[in-house]
N, C-alpha and C. Protein backbone atom coordinates (compact mmCIF):
# COMPACT_ATOMS: atom_id res chain seq x y z
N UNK A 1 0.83 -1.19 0.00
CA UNK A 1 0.00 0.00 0.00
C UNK A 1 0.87 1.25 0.00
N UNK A 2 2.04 0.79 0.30
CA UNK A 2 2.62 2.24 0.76
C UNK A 2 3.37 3.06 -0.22
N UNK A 3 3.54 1.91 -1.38
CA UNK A 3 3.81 1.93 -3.38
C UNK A 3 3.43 2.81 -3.40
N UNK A 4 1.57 2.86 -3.51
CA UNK A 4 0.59 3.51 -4.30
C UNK A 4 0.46 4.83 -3.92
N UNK A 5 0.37 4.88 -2.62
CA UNK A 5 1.15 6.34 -1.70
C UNK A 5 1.57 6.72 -2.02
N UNK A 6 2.73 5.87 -2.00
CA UNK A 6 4.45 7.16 -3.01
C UNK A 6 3.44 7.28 -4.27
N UNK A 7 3.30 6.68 -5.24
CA UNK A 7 3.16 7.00 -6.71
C UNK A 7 2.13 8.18 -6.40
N UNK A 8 0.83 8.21 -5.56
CA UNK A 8 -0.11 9.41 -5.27
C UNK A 8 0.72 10.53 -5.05
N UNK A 9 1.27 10.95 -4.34
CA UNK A 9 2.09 12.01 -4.47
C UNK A 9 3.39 12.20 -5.23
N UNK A 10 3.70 11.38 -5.33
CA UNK A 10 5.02 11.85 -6.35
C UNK A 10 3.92 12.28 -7.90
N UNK A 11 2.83 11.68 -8.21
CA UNK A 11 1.96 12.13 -9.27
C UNK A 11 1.75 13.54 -8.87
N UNK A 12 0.96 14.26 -8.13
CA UNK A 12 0.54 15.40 -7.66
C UNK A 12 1.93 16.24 -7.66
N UNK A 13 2.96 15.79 -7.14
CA UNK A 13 4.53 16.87 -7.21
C UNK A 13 4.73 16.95 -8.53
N UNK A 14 4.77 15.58 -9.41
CA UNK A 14 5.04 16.01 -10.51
C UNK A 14 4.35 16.20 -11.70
N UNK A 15 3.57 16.65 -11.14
CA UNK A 15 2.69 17.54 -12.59
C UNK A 15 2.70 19.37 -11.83
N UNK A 16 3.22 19.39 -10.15
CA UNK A 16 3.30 20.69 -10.49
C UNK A 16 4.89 20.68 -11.24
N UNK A 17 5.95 20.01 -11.73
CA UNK A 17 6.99 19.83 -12.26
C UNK A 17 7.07 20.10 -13.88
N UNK A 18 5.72 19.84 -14.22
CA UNK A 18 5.58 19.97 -16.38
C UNK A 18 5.65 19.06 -16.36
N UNK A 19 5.58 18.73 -17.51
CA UNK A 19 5.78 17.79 -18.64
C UNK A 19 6.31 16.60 -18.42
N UNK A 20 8.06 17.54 -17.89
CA UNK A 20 9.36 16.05 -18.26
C UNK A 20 8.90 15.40 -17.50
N UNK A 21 8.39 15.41 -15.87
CA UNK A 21 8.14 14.42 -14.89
C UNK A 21 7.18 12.94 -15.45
N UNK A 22 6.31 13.18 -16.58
CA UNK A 22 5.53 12.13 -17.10
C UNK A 22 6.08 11.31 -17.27
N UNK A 23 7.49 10.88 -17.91
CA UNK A 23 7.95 9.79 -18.25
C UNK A 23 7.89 9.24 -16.76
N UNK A 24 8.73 9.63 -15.79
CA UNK A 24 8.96 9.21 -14.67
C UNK A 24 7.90 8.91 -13.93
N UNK A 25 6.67 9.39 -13.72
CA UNK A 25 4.99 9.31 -13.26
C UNK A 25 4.40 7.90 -14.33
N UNK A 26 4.96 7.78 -15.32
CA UNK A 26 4.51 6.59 -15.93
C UNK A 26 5.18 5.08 -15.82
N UNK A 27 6.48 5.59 -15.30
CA UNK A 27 7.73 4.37 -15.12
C UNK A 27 7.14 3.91 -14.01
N UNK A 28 6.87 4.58 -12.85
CA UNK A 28 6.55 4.29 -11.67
C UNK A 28 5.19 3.87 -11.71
N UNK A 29 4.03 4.12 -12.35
CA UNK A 29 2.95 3.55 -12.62
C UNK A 29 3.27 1.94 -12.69
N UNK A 30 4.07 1.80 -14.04
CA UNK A 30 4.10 0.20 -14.55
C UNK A 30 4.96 -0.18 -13.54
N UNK A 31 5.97 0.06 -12.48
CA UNK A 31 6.48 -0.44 -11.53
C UNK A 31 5.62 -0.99 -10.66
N UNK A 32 4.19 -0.24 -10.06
CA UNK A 32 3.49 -0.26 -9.05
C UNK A 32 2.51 -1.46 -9.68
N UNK A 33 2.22 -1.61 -10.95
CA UNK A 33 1.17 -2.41 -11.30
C UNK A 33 1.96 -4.09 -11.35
N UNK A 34 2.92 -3.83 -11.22
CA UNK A 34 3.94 -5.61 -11.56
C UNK A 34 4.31 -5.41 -10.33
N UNK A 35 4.26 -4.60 -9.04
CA UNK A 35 4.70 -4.95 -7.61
C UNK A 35 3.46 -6.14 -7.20
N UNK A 36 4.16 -6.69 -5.88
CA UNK A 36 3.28 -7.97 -5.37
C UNK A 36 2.55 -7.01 -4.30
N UNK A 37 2.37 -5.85 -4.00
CA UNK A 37 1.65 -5.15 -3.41
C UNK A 37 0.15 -5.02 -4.41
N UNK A 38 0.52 -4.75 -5.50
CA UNK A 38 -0.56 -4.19 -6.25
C UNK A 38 -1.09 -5.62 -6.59
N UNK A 39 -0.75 -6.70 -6.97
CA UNK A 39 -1.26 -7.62 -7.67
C UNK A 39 -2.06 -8.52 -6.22
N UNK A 40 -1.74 -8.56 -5.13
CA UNK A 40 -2.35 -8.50 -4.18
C UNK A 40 -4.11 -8.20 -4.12
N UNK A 41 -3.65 -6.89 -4.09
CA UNK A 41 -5.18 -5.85 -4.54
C UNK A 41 -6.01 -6.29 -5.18
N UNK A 42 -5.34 -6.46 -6.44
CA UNK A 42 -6.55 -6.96 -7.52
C UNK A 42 -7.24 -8.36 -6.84
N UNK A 43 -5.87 -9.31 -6.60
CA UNK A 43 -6.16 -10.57 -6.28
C UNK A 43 -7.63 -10.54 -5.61
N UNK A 44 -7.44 -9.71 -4.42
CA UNK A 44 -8.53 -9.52 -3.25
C UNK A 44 -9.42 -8.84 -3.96
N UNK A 45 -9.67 -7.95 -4.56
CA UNK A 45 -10.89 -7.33 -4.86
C UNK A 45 -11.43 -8.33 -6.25
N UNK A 46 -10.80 -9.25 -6.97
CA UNK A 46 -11.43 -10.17 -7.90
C UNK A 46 -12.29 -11.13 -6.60
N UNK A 47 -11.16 -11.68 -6.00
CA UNK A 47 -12.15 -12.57 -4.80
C UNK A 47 -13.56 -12.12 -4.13
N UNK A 48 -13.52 -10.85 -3.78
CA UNK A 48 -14.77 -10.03 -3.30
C UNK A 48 -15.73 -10.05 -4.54
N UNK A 49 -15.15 -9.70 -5.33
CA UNK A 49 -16.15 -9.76 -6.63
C UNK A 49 -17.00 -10.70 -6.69
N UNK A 50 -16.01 -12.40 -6.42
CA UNK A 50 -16.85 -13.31 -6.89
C UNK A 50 -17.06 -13.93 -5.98
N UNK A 51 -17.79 -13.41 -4.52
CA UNK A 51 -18.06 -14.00 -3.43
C UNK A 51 -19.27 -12.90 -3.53
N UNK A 52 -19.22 -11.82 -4.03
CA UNK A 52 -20.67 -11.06 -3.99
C UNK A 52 -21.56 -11.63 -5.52
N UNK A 53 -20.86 -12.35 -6.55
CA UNK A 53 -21.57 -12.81 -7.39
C UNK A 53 -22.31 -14.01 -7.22
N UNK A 54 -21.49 -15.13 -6.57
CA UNK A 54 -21.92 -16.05 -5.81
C UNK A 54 -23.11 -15.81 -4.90
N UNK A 55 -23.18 -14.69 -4.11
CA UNK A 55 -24.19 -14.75 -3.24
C UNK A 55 -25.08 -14.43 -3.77
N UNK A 56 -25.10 -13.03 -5.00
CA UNK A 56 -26.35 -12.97 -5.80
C UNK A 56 -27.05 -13.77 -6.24
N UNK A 57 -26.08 -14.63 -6.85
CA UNK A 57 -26.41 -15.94 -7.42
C UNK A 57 -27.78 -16.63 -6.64
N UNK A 58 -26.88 -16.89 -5.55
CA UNK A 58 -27.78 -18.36 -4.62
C UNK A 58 -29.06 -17.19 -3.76
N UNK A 59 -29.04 -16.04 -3.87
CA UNK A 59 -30.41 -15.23 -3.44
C UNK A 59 -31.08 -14.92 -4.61
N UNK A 60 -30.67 -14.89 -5.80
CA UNK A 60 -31.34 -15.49 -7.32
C UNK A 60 -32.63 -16.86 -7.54
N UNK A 61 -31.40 -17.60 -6.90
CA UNK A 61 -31.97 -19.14 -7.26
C UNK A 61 -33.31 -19.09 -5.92
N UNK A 62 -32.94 -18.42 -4.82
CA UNK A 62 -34.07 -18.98 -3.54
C UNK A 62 -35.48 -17.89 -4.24
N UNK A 63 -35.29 -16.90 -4.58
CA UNK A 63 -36.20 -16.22 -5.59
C UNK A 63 -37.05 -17.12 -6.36
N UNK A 64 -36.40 -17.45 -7.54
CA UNK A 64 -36.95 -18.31 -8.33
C UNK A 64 -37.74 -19.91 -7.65
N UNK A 65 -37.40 -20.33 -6.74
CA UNK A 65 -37.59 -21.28 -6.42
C UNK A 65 -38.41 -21.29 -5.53
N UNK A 66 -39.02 -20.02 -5.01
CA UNK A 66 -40.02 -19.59 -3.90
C UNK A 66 -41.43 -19.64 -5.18
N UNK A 67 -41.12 -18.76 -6.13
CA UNK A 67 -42.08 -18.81 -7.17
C UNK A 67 -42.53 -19.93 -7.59
């Protein structure tokens, strides 16, 4: 978490910086997205995803099956 931090502000410093800072605001982007911090994240928020689809699911089916 503490990646995405740095990259949040070092983004905000360097755009008051211009331009040149973009390369460097973008290096550090694709750094943060291939860290095991970030891939983490996703990991967990795909899992949440499909533990709230799942549940829709089976409060779907008790719906239908009440009918």
């Amino acid at each position: 978490m503490g990646v995405i931090i740095g990259f949040i502000i070092g983004f905000f410093l360097g755009t008051k910086n211009g331009p040149l800072q973009f390369d460097e605001i973008n290096k550090a982007w694709e750094d943060i997205k291939k860290s095991e911090e970030a891939q983490a994240i996703i990991a967990g928020g795909a899992d949440i995803a499909l533990q709230v689809m799942r549940q829709g699911i089976g409060i779907l089916g008790q719906v239908v099956i009440k009918r």
